[in-house]
N, C-alpha and C. Protein backbone atom coordinates (compact mmCIF):
# COMPACT_ATOMS: atom_id res chain seq x y z
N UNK A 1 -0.39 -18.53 -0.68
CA UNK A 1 0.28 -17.57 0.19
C UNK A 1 1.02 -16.56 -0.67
N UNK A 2 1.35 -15.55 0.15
CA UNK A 2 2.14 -14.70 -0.68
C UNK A 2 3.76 -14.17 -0.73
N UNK A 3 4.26 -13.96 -1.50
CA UNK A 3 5.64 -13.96 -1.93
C UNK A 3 5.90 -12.50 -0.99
N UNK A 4 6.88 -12.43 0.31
CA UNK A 4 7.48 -11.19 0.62
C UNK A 4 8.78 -11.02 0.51
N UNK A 5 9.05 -9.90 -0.01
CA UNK A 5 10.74 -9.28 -0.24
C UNK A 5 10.62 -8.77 -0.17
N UNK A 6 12.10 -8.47 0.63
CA UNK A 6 11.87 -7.05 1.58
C UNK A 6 13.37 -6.61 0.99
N UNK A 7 13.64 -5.30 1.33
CA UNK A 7 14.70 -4.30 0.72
C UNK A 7 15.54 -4.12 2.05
N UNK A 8 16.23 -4.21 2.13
CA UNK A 8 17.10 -3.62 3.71
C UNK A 8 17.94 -2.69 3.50
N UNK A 9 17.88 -1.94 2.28
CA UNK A 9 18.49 -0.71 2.09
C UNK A 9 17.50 0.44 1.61
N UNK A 10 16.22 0.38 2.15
CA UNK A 10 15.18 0.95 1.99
C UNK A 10 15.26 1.71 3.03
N UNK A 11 14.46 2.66 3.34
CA UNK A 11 13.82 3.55 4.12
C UNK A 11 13.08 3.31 5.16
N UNK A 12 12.22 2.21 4.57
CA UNK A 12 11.04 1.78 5.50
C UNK A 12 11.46 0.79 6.10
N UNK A 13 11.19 0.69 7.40
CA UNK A 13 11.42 -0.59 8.40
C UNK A 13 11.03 -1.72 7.85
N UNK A 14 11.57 -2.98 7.67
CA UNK A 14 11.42 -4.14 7.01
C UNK A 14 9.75 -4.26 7.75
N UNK A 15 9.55 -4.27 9.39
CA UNK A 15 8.03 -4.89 9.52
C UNK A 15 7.25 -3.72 8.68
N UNK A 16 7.45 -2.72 8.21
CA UNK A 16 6.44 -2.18 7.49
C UNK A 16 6.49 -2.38 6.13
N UNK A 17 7.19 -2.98 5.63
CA UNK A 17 7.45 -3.73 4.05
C UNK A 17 6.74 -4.88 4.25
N UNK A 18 6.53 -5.84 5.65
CA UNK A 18 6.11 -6.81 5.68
C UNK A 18 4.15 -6.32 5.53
N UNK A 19 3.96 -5.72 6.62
CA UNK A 19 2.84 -5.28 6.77
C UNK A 19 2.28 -4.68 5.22
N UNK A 20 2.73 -3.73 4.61
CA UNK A 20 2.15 -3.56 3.25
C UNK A 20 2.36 -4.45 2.55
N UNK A 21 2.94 -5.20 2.33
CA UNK A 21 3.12 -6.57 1.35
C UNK A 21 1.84 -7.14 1.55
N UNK A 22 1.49 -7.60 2.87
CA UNK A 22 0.14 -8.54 3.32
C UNK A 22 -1.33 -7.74 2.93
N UNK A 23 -0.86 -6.17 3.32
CA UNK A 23 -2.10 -5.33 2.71
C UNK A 23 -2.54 -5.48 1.45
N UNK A 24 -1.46 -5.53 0.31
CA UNK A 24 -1.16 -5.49 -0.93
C UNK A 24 -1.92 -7.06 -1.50
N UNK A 25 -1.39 -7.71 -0.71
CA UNK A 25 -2.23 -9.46 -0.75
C UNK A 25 -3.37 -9.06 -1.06
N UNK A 26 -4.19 -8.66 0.28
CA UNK A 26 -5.13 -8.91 0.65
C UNK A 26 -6.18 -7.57 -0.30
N UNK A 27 -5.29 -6.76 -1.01
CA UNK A 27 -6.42 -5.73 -1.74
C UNK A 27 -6.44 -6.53 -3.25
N UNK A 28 -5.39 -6.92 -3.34
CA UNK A 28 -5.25 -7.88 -5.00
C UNK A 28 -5.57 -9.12 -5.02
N UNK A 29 -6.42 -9.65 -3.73
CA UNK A 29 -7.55 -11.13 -3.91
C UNK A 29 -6.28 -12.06 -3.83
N UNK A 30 -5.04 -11.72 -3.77
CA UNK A 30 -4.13 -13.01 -3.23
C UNK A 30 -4.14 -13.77 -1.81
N UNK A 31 -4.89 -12.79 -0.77
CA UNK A 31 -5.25 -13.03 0.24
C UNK A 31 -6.59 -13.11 1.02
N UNK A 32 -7.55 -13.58 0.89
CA UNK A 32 -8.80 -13.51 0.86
C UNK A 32 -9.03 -13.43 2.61
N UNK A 33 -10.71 -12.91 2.74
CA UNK A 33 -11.11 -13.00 4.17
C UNK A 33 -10.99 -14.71 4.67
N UNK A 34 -10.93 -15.00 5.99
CA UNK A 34 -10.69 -16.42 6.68
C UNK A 34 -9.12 -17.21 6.85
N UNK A 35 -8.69 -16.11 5.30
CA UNK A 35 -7.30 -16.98 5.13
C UNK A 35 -6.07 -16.94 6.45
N UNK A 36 -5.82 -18.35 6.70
CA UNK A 36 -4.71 -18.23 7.72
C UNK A 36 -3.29 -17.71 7.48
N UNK A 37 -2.90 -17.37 8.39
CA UNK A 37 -1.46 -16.55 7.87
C UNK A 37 -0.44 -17.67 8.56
N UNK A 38 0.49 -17.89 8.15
CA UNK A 38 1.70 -18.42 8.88
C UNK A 38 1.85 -18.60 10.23
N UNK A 39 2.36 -19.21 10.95
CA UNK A 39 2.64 -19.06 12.10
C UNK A 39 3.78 -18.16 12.06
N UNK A 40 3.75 -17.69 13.21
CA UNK A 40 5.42 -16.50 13.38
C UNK A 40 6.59 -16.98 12.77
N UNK A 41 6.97 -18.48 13.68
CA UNK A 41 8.31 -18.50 13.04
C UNK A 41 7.99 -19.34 11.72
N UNK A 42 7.38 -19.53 11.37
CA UNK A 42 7.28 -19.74 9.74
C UNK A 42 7.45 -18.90 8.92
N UNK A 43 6.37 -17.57 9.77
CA UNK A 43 6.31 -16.64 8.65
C UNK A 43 7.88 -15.98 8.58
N UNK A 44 8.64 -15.95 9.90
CA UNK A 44 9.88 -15.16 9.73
C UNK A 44 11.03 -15.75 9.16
N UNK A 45 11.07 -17.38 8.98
CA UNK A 45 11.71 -18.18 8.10
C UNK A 45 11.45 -17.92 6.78
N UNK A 46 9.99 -17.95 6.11
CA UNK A 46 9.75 -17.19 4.81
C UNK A 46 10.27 -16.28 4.30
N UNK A 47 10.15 -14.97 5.44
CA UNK A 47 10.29 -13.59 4.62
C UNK A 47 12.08 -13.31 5.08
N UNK A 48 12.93 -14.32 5.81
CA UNK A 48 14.26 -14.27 6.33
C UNK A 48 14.29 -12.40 6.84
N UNK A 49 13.66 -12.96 8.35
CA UNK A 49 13.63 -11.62 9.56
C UNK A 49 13.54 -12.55 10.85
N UNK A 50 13.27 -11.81 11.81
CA UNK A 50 13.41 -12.21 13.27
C UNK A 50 12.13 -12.60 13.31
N UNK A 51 11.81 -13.41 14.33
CA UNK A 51 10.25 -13.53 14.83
C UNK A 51 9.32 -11.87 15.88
N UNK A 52 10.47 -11.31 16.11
CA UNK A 52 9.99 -9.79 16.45
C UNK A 52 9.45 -8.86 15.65
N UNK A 53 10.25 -9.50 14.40
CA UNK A 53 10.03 -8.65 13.15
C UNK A 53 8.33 -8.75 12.88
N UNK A 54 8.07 -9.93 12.65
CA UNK A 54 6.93 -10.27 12.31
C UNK A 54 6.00 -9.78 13.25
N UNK A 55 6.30 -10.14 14.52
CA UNK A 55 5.36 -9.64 15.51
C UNK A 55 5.22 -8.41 15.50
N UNK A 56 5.79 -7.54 15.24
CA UNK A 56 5.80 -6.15 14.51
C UNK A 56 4.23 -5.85 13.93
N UNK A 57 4.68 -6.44 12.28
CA UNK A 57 4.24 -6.40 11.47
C UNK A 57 2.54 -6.65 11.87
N UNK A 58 2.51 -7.74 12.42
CA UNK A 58 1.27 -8.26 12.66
C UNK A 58 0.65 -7.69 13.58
N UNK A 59 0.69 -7.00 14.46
CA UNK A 59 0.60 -5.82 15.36
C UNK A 59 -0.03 -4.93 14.63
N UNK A 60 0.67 -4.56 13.76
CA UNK A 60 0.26 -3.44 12.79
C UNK A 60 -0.92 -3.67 12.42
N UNK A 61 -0.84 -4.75 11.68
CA UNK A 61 -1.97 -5.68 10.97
C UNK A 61 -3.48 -5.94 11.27
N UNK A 62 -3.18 -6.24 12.77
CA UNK A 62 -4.20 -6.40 13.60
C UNK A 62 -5.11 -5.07 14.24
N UNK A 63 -4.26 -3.95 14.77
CA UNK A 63 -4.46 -2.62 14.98
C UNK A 63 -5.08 -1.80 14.16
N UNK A 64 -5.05 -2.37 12.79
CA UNK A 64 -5.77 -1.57 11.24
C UNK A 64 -6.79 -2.57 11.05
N UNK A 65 -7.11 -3.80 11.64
CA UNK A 65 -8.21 -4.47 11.20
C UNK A 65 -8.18 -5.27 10.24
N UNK A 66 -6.87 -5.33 9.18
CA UNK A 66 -6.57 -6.23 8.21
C UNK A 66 -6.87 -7.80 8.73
N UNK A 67 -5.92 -7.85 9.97
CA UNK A 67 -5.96 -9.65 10.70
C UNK A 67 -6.92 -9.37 12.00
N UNK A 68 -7.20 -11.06 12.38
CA UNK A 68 -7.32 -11.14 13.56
C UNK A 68 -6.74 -12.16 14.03
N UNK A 69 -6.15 -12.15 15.60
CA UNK A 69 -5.44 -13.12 16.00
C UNK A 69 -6.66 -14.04 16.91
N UNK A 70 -5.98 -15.12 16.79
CA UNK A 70 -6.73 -15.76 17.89
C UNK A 70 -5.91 -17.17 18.37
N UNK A 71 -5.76 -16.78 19.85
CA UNK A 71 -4.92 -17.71 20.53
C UNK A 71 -4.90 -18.90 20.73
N UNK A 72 -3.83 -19.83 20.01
CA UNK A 72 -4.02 -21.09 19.86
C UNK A 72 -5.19 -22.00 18.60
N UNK A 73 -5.04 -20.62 17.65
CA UNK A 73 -5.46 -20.86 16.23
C UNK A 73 -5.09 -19.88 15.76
N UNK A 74 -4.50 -19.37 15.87
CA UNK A 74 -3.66 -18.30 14.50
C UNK A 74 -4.10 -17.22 14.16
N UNK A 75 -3.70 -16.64 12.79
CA UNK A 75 -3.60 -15.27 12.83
C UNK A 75 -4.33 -15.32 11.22
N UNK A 76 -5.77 -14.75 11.01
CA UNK A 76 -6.35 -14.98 9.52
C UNK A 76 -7.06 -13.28 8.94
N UNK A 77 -7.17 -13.82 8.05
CA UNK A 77 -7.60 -12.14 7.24
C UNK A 77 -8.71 -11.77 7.57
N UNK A 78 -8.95 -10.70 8.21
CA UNK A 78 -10.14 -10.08 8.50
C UNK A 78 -11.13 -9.62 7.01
């Protein structure tokens, strides 16, 4: 999995630090196609944000084609 830190005196909205972080994974082979992502509140315990936050992020994620969700199995790299 991959390491996110996020800046909160940045510019950019933390879910979009989250969202390029996972992009960033997934172009540098840290995140490969199939791979499962966290569950929400895991992932928002990880990266210390809200579970909105994430849902954010993954929104994003999903909308660009990076993830796909699928209900009641999770959220993996497109």
């Amino acid at each position: 999995m991959i390491n996110i830190k996020t800046d909160r005196d940045s510019d950019q909205p933390i879910y979009a630090q989250i969202r390029d972080a996972v992009i960033k994974a997934i172009k540098e082979g840290s995140l490969n196609p199939g791979d499962k992502l966290p569950a929400v509140a895991a992932f928002a315990k990880m990266a210390g944000v809200t579970h909105s936050t994430i849902r954010r992020a993954l929104k994003d994620l999903i909308a660009s084609g990076h993830v796909v969700s699928h209900v009641g199995r999770g959220t993996f790299v497109h």
